[in-house]
Protein backbone atom coordinates (compact mmCIF):
# COMPACT_ATOMS: atom_id res chain seq x y z
CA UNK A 1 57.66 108.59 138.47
CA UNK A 2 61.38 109.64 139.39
CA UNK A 3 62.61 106.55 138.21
CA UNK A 4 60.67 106.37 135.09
CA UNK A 5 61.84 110.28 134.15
CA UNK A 6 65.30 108.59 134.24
CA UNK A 7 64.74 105.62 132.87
CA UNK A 8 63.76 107.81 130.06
CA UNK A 9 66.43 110.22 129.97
CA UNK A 10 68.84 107.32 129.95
CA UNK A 11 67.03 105.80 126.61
CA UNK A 12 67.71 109.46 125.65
CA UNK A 13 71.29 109.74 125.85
CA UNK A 14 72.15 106.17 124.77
CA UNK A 15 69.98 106.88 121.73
CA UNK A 16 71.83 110.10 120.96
CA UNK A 17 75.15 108.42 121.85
CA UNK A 18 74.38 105.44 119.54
CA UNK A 19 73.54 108.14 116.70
CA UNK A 20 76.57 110.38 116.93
CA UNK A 21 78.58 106.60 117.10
CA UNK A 22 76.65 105.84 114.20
CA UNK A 23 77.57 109.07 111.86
CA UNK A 24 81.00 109.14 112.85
CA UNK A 25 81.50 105.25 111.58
CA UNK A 26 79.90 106.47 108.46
CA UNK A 27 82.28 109.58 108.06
CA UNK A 28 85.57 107.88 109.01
CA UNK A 29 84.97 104.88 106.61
CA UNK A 30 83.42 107.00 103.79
CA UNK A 31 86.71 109.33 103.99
CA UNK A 32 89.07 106.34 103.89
CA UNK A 33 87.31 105.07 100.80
CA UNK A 34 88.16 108.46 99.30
CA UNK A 35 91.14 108.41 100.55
CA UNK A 36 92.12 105.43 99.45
CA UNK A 37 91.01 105.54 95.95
CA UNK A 38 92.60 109.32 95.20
CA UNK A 39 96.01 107.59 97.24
CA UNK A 40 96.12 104.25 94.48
CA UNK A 41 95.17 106.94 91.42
CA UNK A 42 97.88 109.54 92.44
CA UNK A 43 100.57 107.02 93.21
CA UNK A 44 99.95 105.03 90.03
CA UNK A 45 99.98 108.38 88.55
CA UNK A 46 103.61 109.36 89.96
CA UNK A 47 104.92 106.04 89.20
CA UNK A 48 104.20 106.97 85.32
CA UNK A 49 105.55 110.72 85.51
CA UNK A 50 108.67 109.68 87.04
CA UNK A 51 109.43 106.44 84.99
CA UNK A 52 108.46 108.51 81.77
CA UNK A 53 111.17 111.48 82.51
CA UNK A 54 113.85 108.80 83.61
CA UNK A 55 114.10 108.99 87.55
CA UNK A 56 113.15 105.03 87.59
CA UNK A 57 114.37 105.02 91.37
CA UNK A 58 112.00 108.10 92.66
CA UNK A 59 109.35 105.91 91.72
CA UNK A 60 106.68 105.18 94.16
CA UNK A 61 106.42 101.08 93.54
CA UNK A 62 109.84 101.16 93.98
CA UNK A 63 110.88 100.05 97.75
CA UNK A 64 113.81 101.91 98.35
CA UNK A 65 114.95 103.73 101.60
CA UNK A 66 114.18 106.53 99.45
CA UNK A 67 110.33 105.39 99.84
CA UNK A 68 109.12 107.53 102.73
CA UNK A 69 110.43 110.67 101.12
CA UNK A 70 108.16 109.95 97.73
CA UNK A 71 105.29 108.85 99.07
CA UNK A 72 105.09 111.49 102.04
CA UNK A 73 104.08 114.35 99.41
CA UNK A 74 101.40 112.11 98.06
CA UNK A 75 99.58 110.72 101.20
CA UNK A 76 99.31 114.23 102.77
CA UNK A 77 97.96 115.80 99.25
CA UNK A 78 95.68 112.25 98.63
CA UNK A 79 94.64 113.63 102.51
CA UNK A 80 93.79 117.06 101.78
CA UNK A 81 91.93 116.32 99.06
CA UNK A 82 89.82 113.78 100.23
CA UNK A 83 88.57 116.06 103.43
CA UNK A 84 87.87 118.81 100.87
CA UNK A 85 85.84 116.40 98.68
CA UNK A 86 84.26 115.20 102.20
CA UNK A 87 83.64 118.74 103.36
CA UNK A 88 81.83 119.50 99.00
CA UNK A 89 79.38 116.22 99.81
CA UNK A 90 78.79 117.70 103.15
CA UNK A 91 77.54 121.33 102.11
CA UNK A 92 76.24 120.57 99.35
CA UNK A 93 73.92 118.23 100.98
CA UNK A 94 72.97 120.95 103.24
CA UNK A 95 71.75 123.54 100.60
CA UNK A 96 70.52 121.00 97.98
CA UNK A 97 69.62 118.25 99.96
CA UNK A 98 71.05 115.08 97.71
CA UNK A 99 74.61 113.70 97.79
CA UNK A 100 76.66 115.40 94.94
CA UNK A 101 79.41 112.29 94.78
CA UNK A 102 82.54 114.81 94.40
CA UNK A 103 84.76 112.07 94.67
CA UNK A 104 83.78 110.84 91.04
CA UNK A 105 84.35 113.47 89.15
CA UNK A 106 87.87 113.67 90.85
CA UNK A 107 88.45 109.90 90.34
CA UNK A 108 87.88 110.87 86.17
CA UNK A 109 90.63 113.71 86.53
CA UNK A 110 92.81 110.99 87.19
CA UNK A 111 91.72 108.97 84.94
CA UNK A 112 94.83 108.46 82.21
CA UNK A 113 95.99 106.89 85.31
CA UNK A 114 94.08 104.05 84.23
CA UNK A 115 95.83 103.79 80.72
CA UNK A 116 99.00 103.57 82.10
CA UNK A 117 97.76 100.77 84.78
CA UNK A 118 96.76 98.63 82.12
CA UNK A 119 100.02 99.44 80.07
CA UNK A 120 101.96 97.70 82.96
CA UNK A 121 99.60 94.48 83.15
CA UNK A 122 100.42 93.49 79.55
CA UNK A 123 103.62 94.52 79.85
CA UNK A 124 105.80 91.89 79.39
CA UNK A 125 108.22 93.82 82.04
CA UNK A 126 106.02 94.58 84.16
CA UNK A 127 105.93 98.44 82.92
CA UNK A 128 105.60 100.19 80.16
CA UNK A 129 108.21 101.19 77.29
CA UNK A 130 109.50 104.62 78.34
CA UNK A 131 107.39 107.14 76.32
CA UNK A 132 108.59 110.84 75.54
CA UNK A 133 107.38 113.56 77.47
CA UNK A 134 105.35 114.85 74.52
CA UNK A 135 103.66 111.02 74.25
CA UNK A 136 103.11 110.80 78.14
CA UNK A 137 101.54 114.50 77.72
CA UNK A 138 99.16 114.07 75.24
CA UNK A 139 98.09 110.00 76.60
CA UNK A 140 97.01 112.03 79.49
CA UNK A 141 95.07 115.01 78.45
CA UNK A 142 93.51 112.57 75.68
CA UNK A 143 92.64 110.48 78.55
CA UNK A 144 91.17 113.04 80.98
CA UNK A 145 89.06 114.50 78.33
CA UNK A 146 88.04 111.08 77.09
CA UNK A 147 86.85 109.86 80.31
CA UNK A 148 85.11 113.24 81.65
CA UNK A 149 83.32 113.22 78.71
CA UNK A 150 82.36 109.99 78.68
CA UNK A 151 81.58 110.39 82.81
CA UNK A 152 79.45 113.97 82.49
CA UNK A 153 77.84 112.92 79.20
CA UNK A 154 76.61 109.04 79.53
CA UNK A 155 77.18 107.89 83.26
CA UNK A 156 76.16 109.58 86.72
CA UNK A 157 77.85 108.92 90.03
CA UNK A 158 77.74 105.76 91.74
CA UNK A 159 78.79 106.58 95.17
CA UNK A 160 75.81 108.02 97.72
CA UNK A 161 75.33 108.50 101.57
CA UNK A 162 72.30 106.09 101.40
CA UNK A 163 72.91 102.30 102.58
CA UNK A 164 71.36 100.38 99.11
CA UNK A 165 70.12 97.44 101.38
CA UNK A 166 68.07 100.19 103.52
CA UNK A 167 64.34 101.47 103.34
CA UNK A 168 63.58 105.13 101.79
CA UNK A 169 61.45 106.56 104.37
CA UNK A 170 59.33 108.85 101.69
CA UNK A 171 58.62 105.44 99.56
CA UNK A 172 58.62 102.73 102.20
CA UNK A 173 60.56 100.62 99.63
CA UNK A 174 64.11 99.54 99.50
CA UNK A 175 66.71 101.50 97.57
CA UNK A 176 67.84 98.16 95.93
CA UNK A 177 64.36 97.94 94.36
CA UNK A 178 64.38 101.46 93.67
CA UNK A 179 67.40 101.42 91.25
CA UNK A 180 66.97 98.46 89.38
CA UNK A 181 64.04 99.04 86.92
CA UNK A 182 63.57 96.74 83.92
CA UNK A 183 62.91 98.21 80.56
CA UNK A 184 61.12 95.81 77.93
CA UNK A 185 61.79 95.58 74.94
CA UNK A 186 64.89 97.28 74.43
CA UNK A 187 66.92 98.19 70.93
CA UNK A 188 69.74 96.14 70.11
CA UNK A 189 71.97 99.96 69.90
CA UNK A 190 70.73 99.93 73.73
CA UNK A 191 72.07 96.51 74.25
CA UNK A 192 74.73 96.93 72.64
CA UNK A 193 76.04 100.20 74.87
CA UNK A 194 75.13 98.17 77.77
CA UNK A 195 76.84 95.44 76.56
CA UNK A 196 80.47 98.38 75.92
CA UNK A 197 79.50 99.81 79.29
CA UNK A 198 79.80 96.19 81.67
CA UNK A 199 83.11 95.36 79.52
CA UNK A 200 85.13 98.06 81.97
CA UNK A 201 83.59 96.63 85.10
CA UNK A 202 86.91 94.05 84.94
CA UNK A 203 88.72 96.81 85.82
CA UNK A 204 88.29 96.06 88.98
CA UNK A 205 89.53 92.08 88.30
CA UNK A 206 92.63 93.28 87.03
CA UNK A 207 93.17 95.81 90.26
CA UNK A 208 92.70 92.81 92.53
CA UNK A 209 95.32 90.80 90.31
CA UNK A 210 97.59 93.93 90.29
CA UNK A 211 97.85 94.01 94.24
CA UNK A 212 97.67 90.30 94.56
CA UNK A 213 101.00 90.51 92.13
CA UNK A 214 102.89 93.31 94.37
CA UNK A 215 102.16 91.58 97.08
CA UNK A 216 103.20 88.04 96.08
CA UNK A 217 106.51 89.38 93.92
CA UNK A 218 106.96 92.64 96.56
CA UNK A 219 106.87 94.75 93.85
CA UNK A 220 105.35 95.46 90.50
CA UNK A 221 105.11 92.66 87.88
CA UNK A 222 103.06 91.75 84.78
CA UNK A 223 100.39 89.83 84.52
CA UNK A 224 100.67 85.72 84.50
CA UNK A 225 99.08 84.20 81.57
CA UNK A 226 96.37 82.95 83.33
CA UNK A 227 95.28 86.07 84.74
CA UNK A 228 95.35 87.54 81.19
CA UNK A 229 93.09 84.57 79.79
CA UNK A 230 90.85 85.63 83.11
CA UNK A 231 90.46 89.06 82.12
CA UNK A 232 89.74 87.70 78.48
CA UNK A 233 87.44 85.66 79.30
CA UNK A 234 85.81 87.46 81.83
CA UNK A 235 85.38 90.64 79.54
CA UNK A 236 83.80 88.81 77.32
CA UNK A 237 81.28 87.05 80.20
CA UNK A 238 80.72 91.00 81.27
CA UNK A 239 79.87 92.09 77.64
CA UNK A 240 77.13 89.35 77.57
CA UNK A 241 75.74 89.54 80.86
CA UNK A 242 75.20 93.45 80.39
CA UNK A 243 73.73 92.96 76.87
CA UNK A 244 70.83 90.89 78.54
CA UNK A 245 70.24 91.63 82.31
CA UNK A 246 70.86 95.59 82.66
CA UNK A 247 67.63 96.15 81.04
CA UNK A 248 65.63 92.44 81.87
CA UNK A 249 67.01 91.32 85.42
CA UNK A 250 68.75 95.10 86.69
CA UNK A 251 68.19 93.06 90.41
CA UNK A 252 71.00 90.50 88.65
CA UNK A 253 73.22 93.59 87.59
CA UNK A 254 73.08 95.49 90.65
CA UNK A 255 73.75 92.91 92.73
CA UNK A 256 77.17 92.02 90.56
CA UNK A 257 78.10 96.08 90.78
CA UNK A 258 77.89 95.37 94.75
CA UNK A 259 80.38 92.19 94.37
CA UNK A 260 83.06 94.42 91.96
CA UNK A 261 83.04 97.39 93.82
CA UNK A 262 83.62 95.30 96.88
CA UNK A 263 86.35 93.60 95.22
CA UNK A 264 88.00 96.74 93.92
CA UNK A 265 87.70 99.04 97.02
CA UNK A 266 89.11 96.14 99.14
CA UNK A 267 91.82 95.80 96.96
CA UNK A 268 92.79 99.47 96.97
CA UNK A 269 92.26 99.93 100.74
CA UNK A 270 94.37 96.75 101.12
CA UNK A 271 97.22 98.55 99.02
CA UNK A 272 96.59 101.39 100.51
CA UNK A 273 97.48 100.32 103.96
CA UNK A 274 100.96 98.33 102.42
CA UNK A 275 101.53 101.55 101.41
CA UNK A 276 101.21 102.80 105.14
CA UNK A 277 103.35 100.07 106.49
CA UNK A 278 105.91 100.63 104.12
CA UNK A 279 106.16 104.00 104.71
CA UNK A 280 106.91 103.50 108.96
CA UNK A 281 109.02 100.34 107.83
CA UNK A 282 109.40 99.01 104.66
CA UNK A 283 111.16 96.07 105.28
CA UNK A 284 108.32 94.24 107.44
CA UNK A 285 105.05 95.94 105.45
CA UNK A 286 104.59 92.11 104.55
CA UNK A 287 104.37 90.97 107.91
CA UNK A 288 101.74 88.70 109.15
CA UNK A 289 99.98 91.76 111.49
CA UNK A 290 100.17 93.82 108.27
CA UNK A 291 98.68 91.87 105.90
CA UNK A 292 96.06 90.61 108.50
CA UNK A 293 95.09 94.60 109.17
CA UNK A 294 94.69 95.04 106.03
CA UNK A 295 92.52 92.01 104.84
CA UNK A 296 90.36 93.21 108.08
CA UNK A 297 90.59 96.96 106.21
CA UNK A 298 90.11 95.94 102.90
CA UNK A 299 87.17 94.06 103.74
CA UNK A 300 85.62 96.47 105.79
CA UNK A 301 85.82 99.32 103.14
CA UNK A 302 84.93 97.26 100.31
CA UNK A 303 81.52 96.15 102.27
CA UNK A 304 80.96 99.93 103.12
CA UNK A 305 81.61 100.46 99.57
CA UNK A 306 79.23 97.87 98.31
CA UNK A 307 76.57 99.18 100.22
CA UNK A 308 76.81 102.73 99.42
CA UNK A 309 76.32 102.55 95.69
CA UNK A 310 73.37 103.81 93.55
CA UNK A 311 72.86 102.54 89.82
CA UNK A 312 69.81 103.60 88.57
CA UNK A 313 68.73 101.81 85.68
CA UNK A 314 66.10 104.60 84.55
CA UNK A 315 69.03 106.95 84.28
CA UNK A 316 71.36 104.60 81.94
CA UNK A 317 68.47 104.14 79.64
CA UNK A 318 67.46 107.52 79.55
CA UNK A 319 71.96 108.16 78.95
CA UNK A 320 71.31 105.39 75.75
CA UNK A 321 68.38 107.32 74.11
CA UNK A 322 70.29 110.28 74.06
CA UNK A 323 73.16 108.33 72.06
CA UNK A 324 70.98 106.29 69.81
CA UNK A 325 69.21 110.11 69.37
CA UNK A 326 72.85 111.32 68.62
CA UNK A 327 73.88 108.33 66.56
CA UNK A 328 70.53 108.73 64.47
CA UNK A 329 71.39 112.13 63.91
CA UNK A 330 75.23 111.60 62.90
CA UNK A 331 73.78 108.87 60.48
CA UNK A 332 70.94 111.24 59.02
CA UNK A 333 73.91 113.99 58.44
CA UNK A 334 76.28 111.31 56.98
CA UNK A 335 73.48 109.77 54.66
CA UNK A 336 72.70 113.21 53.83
CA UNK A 337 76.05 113.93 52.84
CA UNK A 338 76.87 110.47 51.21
CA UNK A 339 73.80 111.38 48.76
CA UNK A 340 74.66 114.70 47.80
CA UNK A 341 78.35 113.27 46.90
CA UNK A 342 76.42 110.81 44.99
CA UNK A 343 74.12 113.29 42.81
CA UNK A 344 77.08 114.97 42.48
CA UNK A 345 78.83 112.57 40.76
CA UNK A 346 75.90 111.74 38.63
CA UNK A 347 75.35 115.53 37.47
CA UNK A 348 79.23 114.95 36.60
CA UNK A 349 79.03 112.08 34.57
CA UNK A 350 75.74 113.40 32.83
CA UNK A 351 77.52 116.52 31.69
CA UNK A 352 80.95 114.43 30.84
CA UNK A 353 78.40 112.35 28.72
CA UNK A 354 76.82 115.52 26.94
CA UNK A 355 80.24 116.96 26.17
CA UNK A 356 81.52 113.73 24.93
CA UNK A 357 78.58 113.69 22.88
CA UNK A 358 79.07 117.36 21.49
CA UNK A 359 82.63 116.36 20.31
CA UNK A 360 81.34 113.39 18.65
CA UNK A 361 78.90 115.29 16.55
CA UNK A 362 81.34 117.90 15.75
CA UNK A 363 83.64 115.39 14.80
CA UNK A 364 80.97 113.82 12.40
CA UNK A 365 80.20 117.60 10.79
CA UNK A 366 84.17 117.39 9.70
């Protein structure tokens, strides 16, 4: 009985051991995804600001000995930020009990980021034409409010605490099946915003090229021609496959938002830790152990990533009835409007045609 008691209390502690293992794996990868993502948006961010008011060599793509003084400021801050985003999931999970996603709605603050990014891909240079401070000012604000509209308004957060692949233990069903709900029948205004919606999915194609180019040319540089045509092509492809399967096959959808966030997080976690290397010695970052730790990185947080997405179909079609309600609505207002302007005009040309006719007839009379 002595032996069983700790055979037990054994099972007991390696249980609890394999638990607290188990949530600190989840924690330290789920902050370096954060991390990550706020480091690449911030840094692209920088790289803008300081190009647009004329310090070219303060810029962060720039490797310089000047490097680990730039980029110091924004790894610590990318730091900070990401534990206090960590630290909103964690109590707000506590007092509401579902995963708020924080981490989006900073990712849209730094969203004009995004306009600049793909500035510098079709940019023959490799960067964008130096704008004035007013112009980078207002691309920015434009593009915050833009995009938090757009994120509050028709999208949700993707990012959740909850492995997609794993069983809900209230449902006994997977979370994959969970999310992706078909909707027959659609309207083609439904398709349609589906069809807008996939379009910025390549995104995360042209973050992957944007890397792959730093890497290859150690520093930034447009876009080949191929990679355009890719981008062109595959935008196109995306437009298509979200008109048809977001609504028939969401298994088929889901399953691609698994492969391009894996793709973009890896990419970004890859850059990120270049970014690292640089920063204790820039002139080996691309040294075989780097760029092996950080294919092994990359890989490892875009598979986390992958994994710990939720896309609920029933949401984005309940998102597209509230626009087709709102586009109805704009349409009933503007018809409205288009046929007062026209009885208008016809109360105009019935009383132009009366006084014409009056002057006529007084004419006559003389």
């Amino acid at each position: 009985m002595h032996q069983f008691g700790e055979g037990n209390e054994r099972v007991s502690i390696f249980s609890t051991l394999q638990a607290v293992a188990s949530v600190g794996i989840y924690h330290s990868l789920d902050f370096f995804r954060i991390y990550t993502t706020l480091h690449f948006l911030t840094d692209r961010y920088a790289d803008q600001a300081f190009n647009e008011i004329g310090r070219y060599r303060e810029r962060p793509t720039v490797d310089a000995d000047h490097y680990p003084r730039i980029c110091a400021p924004i790894m610590l801050s990318s730091a900070v930020v990401a534990v206090i985003l960590k630290s909103i999931n964690v109590f707000y999970e506590k007092k509401y009990d579902t995963y708020l996603a924080a981490q989006d709605y900073a990712y849209a603050l730094f969203s004009s980021s995004i306009l600049f990014f793909v500035g510098d891909l079709f940019s023959s240079t490799g960067h964008m034409p130096v704008l004035s401070a007013f112009q980078f000012g207002m691309i920015s604000l434009v593009g915050v409010l833009a995009m938090m509209a757009i994120f509050l308004k028709l999208t949700t957060p993707i990012s959740t605490d909850k492995m997609i692949l794993s069983e809900n233990p209230q449902t006994q069903e997977l979370y994959f099946h969970e999310y992706a709900k078909a909707f027959v029948n659609p309207s083609k205004t439904e398709r349609f915003l589906n069809a807008v919606g996939s379009v910025g999915h390549i995104a995360s194609l042209s973050t992957f090229f944007w890397v792959l180019n730093h890497e290859v040319h150690n520093g930034a540089s447009p876009l080949a021609a191929w990679q355009k045509v890719t981008l062109g092509v595959g935008a196109c492809g995306l437009a298509l496959f979200g008109w048809r399967t977001i609504t028939d096959h969401p298994k088929y959808y889901l399953a691609f938002l698994m492969a391009v966030t894996f793709l973009n997080s890896s990419a970004i976690a890859y850059a990120s830790v270049s970014t690292l290397a640089c920063y204790a010695n820039c002139q080996n970052h691309n040294a075989d152990f780097v760029v092996g730790l950080g294919a092994f990185v990359g890989m490892l947080t875009g598979l986390f990533s992958a994994v710990h997405i939720q896309y609920r179909t029933e949401n984005t079609h309940a998102s597209n009835q509230d626009v087709e309600a709102m586009l109805e609505k704009i349409s009933d207002k503007a018809s409205a409007l288009f046929n007062r302007c026209k009885q208008c005009c016809k109360k105009q040309a019935v009383v132009e045609a009366l006084q014409e006719d009056e002057l006529l007839e007084v004419r006559a009379l003389h």
